[in-house]
C-alpha atoms as a PDB file:
ATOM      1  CA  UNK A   1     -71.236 -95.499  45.545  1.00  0.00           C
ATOM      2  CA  UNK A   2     -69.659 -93.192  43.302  1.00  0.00           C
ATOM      3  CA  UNK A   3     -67.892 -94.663  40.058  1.00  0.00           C
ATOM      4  CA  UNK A   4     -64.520 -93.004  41.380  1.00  0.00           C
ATOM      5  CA  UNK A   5     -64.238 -95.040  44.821  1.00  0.00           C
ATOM      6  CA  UNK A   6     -65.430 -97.993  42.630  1.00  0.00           C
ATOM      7  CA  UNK A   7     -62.189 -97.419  40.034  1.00  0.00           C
ATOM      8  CA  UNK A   8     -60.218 -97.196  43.048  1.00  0.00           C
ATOM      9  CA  UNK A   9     -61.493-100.438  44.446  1.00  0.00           C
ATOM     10  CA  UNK A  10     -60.775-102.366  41.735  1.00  0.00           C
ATOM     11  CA  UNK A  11     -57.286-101.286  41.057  1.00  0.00           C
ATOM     12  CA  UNK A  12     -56.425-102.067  45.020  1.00  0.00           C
ATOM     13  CA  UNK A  13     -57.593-105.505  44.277  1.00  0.00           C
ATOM     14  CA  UNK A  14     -56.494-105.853  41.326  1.00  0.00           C
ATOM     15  CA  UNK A  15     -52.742-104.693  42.467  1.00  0.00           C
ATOM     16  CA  UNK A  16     -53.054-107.105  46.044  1.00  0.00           C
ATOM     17  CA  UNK A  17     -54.318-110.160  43.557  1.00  0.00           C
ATOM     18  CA  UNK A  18     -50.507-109.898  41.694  1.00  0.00           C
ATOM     19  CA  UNK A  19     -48.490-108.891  45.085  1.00  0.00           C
ATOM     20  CA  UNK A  20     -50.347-112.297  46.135  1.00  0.00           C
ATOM     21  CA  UNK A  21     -49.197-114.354  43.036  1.00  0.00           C
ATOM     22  CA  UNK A  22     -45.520-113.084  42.915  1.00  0.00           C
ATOM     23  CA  UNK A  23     -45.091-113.656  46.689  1.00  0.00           C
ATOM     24  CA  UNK A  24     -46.408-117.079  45.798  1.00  0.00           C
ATOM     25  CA  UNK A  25     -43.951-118.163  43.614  1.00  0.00           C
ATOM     26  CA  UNK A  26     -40.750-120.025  44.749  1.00  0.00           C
ATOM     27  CA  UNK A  27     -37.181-117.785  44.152  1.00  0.00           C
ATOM     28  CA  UNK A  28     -35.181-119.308  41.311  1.00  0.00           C
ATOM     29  CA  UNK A  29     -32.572-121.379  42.797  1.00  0.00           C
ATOM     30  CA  UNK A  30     -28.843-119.289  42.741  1.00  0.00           C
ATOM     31  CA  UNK A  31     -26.365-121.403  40.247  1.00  0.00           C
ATOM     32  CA  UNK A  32     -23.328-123.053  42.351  1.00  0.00           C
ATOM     33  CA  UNK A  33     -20.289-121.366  42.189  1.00  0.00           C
ATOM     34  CA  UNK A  34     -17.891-122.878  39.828  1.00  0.00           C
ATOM     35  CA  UNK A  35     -14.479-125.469  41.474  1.00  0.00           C
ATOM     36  CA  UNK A  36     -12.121-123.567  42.077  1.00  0.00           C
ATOM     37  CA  UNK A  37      -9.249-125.344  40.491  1.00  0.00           C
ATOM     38  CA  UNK A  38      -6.361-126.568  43.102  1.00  0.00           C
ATOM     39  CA  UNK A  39      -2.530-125.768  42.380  1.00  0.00           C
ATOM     40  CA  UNK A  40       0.115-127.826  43.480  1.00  0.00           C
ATOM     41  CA  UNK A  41       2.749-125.813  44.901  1.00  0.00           C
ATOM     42  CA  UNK A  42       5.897-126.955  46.667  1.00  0.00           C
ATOM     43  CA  UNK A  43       8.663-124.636  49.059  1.00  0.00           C
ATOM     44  CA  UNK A  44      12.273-124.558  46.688  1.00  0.00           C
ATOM     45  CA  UNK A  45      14.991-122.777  48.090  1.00  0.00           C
ATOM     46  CA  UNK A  46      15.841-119.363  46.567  1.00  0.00           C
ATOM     47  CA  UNK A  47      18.909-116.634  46.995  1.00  0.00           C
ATOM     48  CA  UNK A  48      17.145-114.135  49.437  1.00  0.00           C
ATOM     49  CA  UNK A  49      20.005-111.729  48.457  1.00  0.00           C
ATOM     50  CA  UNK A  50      22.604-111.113  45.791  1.00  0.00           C
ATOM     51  CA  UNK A  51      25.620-114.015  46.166  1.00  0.00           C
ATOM     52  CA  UNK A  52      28.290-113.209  43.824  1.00  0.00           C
ATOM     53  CA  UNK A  53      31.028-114.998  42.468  1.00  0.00           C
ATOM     54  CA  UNK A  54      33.150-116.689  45.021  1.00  0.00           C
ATOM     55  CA  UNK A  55      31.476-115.419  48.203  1.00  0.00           C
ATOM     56  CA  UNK A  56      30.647-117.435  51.539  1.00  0.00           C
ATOM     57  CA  UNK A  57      27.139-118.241  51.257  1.00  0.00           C
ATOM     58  CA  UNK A  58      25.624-117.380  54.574  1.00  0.00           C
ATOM     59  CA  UNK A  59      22.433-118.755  56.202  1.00  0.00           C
ATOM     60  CA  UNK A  60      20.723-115.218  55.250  1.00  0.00           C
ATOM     61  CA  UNK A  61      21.588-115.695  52.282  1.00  0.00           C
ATOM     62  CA  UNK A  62      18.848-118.014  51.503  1.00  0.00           C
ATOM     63  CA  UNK A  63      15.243-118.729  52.116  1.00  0.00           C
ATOM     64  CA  UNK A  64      12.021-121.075  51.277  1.00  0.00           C
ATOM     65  CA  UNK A  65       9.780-119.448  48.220  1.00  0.00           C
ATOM     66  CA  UNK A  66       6.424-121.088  47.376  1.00  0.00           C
ATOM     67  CA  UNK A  67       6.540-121.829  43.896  1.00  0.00           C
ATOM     68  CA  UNK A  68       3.769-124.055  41.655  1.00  0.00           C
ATOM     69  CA  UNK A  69       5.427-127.860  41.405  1.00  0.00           C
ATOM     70  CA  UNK A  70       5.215-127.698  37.975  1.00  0.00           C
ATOM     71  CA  UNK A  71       7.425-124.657  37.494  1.00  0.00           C
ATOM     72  CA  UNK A  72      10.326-126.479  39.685  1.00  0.00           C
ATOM     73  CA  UNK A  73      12.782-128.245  37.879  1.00  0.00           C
ATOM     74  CA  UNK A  74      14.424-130.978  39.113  1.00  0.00           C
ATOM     75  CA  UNK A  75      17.269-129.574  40.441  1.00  0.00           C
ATOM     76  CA  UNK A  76      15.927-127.092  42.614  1.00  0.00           C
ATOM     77  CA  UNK A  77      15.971-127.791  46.132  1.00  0.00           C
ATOM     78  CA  UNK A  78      12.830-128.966  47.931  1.00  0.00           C
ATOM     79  CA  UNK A  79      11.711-128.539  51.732  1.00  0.00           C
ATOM     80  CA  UNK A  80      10.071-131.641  51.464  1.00  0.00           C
ATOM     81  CA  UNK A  81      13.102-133.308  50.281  1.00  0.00           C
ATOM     82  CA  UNK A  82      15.784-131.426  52.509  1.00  0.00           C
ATOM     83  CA  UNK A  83      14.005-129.562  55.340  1.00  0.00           C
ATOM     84  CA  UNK A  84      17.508-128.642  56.903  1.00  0.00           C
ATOM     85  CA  UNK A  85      19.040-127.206  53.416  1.00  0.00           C
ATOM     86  CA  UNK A  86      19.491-123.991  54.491  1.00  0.00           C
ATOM     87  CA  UNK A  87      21.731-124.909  57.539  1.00  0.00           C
ATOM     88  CA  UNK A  88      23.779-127.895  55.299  1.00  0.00           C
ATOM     89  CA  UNK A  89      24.460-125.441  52.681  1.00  0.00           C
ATOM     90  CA  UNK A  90      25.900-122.714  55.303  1.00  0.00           C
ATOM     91  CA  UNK A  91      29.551-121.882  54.749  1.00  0.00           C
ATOM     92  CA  UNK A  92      30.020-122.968  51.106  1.00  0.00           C
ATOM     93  CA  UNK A  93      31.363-120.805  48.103  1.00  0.00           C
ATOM     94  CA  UNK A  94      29.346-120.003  45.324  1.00  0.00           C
ATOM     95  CA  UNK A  95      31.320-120.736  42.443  1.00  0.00           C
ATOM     96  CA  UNK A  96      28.965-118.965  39.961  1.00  0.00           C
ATOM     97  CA  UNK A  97      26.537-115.843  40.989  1.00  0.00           C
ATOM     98  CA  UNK A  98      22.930-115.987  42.439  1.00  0.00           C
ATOM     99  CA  UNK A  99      20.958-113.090  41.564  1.00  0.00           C
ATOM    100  CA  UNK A 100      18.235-112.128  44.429  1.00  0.00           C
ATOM    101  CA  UNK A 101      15.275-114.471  43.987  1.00  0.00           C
ATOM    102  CA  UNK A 102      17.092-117.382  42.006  1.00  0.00           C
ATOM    103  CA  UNK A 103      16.792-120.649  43.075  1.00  0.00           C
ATOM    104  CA  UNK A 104      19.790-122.556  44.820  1.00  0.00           C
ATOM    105  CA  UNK A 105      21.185-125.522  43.145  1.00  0.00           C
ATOM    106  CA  UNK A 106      23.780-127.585  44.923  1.00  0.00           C
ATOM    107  CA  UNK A 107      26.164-127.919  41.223  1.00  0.00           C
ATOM    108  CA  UNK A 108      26.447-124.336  42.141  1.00  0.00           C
ATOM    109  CA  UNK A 109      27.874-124.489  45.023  1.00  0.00           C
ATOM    110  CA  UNK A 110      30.954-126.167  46.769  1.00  0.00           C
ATOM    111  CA  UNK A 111      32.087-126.919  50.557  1.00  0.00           C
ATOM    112  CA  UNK A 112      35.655-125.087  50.745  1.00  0.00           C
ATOM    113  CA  UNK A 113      36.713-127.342  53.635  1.00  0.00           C
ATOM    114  CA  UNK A 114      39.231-124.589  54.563  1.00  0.00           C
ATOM    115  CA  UNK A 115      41.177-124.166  51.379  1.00  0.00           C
ATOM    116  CA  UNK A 116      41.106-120.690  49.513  1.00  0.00           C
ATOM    117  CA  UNK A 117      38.044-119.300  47.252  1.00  0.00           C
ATOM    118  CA  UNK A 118      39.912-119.720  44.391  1.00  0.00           C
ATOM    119  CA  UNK A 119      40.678-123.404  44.531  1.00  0.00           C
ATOM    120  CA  UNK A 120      37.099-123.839  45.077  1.00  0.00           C
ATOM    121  CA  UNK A 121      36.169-122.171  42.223  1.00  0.00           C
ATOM    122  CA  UNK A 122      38.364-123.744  39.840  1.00  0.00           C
ATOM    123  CA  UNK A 123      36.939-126.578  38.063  1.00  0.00           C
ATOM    124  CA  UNK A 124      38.030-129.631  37.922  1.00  0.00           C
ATOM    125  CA  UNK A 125      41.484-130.352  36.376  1.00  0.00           C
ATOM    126  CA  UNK A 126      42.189-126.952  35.554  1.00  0.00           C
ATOM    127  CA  UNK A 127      44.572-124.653  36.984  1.00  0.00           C
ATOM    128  CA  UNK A 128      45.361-121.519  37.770  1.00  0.00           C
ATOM    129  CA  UNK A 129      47.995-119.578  36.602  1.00  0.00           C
ATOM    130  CA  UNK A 130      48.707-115.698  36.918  1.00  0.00           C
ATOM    131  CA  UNK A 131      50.759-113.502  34.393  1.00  0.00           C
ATOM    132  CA  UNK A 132      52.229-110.409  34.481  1.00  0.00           C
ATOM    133  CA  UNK A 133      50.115-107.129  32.532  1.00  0.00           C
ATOM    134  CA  UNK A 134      50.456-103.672  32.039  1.00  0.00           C
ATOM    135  CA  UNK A 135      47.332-101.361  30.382  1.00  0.00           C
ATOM    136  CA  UNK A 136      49.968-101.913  27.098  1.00  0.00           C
ATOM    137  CA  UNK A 137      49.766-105.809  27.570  1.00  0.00           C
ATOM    138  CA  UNK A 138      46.069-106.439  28.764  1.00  0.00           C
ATOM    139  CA  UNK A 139      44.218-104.300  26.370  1.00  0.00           C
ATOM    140  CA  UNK A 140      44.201-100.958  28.135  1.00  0.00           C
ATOM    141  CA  UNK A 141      42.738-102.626  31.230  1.00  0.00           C
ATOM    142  CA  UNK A 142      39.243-103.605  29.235  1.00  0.00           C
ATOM    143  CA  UNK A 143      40.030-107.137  30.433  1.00  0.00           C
ATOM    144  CA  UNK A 144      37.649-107.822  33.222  1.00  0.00           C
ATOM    145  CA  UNK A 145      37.030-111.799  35.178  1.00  0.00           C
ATOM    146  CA  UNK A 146      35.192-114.091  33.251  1.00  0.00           C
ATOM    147  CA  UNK A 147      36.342-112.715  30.100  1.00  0.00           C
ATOM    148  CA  UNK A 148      38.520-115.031  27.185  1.00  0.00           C
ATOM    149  CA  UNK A 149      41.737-113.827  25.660  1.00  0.00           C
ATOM    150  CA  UNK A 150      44.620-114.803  23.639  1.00  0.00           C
ATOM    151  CA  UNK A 151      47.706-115.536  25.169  1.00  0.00           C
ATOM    152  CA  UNK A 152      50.952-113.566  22.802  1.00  0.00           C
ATOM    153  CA  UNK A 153      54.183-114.442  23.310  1.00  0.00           C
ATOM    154  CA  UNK A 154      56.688-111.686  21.661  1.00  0.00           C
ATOM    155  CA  UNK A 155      60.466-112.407  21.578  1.00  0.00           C
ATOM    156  CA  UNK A 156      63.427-111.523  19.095  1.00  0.00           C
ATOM    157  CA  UNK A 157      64.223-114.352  16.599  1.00  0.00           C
ATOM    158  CA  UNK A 158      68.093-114.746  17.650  1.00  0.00           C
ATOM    159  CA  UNK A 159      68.554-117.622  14.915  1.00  0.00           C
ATOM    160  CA  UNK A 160      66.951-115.047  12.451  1.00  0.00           C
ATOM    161  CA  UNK A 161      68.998-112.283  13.036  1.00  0.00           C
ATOM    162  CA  UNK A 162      72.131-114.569  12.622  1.00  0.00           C
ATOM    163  CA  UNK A 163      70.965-115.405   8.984  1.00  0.00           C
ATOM    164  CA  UNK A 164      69.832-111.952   8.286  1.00  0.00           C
ATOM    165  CA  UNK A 165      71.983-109.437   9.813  1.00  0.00           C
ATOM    166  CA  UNK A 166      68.955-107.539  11.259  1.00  0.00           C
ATOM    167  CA  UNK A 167      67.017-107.308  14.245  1.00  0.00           C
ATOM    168  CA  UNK A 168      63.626-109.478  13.902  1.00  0.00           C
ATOM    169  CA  UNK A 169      61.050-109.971  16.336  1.00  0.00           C
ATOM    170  CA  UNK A 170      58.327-112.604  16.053  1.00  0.00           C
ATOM    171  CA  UNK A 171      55.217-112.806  17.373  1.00  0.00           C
ATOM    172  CA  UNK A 172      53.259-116.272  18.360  1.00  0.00           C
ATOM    173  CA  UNK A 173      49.593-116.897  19.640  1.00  0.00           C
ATOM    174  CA  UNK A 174      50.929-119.855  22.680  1.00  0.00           C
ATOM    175  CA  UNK A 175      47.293-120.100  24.168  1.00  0.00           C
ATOM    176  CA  UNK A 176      43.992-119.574  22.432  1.00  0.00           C
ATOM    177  CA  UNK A 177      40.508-118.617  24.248  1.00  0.00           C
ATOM    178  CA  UNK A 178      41.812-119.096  27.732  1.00  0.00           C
ATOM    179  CA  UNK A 179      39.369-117.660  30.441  1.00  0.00           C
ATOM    180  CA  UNK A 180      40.321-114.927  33.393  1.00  0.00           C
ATOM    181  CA  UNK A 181      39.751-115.787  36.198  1.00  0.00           C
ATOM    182  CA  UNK A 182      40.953-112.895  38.535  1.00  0.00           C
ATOM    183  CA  UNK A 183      42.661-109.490  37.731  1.00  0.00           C
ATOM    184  CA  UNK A 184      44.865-109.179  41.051  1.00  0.00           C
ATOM    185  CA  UNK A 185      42.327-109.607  43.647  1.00  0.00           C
ATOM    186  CA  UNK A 186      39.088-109.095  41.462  1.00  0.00           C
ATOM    187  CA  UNK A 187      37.189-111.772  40.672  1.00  0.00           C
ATOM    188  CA  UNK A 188      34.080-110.245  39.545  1.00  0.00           C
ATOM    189  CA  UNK A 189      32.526-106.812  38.486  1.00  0.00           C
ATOM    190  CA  UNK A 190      31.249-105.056  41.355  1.00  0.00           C
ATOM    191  CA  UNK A 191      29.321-101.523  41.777  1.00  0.00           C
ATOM    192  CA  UNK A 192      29.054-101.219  38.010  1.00  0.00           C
ATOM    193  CA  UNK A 193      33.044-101.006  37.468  1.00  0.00           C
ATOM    194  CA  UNK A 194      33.919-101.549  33.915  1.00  0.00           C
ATOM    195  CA  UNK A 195      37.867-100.989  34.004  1.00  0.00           C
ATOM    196  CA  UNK A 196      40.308-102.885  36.436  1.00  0.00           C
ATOM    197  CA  UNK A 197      43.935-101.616  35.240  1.00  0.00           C
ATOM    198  CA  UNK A 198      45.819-104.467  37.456  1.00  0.00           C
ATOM    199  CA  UNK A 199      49.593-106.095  37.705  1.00  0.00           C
ATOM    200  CA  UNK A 200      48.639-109.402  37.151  1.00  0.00           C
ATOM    201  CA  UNK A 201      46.062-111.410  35.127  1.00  0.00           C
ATOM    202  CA  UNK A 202      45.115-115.090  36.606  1.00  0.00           C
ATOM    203  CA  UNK A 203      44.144-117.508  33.819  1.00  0.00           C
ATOM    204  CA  UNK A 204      42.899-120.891  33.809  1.00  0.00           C
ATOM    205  CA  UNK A 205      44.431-123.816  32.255  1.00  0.00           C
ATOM    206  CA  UNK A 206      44.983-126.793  31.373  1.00  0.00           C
ATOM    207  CA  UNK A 207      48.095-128.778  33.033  1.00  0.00           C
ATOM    208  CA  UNK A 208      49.635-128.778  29.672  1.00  0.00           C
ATOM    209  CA  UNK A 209      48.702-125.225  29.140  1.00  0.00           C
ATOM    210  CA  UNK A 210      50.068-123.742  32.247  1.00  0.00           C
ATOM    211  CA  UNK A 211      53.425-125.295  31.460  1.00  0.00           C
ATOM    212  CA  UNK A 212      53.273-123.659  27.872  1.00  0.00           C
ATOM    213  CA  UNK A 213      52.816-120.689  29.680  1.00  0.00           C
ATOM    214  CA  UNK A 214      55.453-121.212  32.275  1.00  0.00           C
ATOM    215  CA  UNK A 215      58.000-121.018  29.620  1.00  0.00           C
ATOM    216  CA  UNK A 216      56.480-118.757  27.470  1.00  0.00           C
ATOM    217  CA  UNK A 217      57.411-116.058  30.349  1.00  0.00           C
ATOM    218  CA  UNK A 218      61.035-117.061  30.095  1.00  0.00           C
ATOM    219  CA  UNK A 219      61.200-116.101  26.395  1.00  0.00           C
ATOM    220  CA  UNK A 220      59.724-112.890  25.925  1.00  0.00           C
ATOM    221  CA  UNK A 221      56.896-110.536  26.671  1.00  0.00           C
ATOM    222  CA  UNK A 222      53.294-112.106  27.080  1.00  0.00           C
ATOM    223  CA  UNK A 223      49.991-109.642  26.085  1.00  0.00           C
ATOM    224  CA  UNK A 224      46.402-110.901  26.410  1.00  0.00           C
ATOM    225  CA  UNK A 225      44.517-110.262  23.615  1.00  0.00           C
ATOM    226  CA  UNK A 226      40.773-109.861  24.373  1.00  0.00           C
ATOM    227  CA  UNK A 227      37.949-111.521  22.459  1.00  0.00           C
ATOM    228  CA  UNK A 228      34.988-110.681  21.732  1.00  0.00           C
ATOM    229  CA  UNK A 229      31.910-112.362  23.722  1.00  0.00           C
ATOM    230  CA  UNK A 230      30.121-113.769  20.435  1.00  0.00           C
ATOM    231  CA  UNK A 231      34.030-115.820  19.900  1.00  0.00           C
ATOM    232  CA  UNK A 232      34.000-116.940  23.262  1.00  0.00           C
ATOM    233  CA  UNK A 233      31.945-120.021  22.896  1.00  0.00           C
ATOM    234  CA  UNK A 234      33.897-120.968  19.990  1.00  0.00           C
ATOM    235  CA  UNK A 235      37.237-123.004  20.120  1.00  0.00           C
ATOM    236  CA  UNK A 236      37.026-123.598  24.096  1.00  0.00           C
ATOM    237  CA  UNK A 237      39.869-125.147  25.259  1.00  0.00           C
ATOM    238  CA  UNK A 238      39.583-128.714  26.592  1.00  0.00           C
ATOM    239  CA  UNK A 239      40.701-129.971  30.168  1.00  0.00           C
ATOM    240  CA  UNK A 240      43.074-132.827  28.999  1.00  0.00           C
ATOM    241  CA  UNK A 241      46.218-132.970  30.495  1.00  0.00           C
ATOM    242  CA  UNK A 242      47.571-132.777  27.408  1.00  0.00           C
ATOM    243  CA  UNK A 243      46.239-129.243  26.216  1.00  0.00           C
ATOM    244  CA  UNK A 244      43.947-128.507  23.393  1.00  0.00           C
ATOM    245  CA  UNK A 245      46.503-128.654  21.104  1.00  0.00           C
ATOM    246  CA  UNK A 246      43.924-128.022  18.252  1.00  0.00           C
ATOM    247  CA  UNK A 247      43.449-124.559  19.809  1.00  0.00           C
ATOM    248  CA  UNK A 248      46.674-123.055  19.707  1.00  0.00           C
ATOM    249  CA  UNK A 249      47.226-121.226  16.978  1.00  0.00           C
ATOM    250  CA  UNK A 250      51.083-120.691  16.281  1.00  0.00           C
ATOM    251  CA  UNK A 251      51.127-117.640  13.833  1.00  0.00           C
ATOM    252  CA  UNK A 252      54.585-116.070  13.633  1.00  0.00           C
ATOM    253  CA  UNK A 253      55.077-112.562  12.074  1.00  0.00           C
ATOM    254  CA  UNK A 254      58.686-111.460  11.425  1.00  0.00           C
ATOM    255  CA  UNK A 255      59.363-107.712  11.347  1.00  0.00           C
ATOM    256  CA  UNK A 256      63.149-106.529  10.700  1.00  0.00           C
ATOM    257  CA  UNK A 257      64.283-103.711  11.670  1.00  0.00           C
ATOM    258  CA  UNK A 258      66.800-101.747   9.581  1.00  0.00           C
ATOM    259  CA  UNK A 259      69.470-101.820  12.250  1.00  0.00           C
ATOM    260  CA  UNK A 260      71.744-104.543  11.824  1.00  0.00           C
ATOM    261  CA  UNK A 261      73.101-106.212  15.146  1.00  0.00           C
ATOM    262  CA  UNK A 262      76.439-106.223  15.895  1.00  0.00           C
END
């Protein structure tokens, strides 16, 4: 046989001897997949739609959102816990706005039970009051709902003027950081509008405050003084009866006139 077949040979052997021995071993066993960890997720009730500021909440107005139990707080509303939410809460008024996606909670919200949008709105013990403006007296119509503002009363000091001879006019702060709660028939900011030049300015107050106020009209000319957002927080006005009485700041400036009164 020639040496050449006999190479040949050998290497076909050789090569079937290994095939033989790999096929005979058993495949490594595949690892198990790792547990896939379980979430706990509950249904909460979310806006399904922009709800703004005293508008009817309709049934389309909400839905049920999966969300993971431990991202619900505990005022959220839960299917398990009120599987007919959607249907009780029908037909109330928002009395704050719901952004699209936010959940629902019930402190929001408040059964009208036929009375007006406004006197659901209005919190408890408060009341609402409306005042005559012009762009001179409510800051160039920059005074929008939800804003806070300084009441002004201006008047002429009659007793002065008797003492004096002259014409004086004095100027006093009657209500401090009062919020607006309408300017005529706007109650909110809607399709980006940042001016609302109205007739009247609605305010809420205190009992108290909305008699102060009552007269106040009879004596002079009222202006609303607008502050700013970072002061708003500050000095709020408390719901007594009897007024926050620590928030009214009475500062009187006299200015004569060189005209003396007849």
């Amino acid at each position: 046989m020639k040496p050449a077949r006999i190479i040949v040979l050998i290497i076909a052997v050789v090569a079937g001897g290994i095939a033989a021995l790999l096929a005979g071993r058993s495949p490594e066993p595949t690892p198990a997949p790792a547990p896939v960890a379980q979430i706990d997720t509950t249904d909460i009730l979310i806006a399904s739609s922009d709800i703004g500021l005293g508008n009817t909440v309709a049934e389309g107005n909400l839905r049920w959102q999966t969300w993971t139990t431990a991202a619900a707080g505990p005022n959220f509303l839960r299917k398990s816990d009120r599987p007919d939410a959607i249907r009780e809460l029908a037909g109330s008024i928002a009395r704050v706005p719901f952004s699209s996606g936010e959940p629902i909670r019930e402190a929001k919200l408040i059964k009208a039970k036929g009375s007006g949008y406004m006197a659901a709105i209005l919190p408890s013990g408060m009341r609402a009051i409306s005042v005559e403006i012009s762009p001179e007296t409510g800051a160039g119509g920059f005074i929008l709902p939800n804003d806070h503002v300084d009441v002004i009363l201006s008047r002429r000091d009659k007793l002065a003027e008797k003492s004096t001879g002259v014409e004086v006019h004095t100027s006093d702060v009657v209500l401090s950081n009062v919020r607006v709660l309408a300017i005529d028939q706007t109650v909110e900011e809607k399709n980006g509008q940042r001016v609302v030049v109205g007739k009247t300015a609605t305010l809420e107050l205190a009992p108290r405050q909305a008699e102060r106020l009552a007269l106040s009209r009879q004596q002079g000319t009222l202006s609303l003084a607008l502050r700013s957002l970072a002061d708003s927080d500050k000095d709020k006005p408390e719901s007594s009866d009897d007024g926050p009485r620590g928030n009214v700041n009475m500062v009187r400036f006299g200015i004569t006139s060189t005209t003396a009164t007849k």
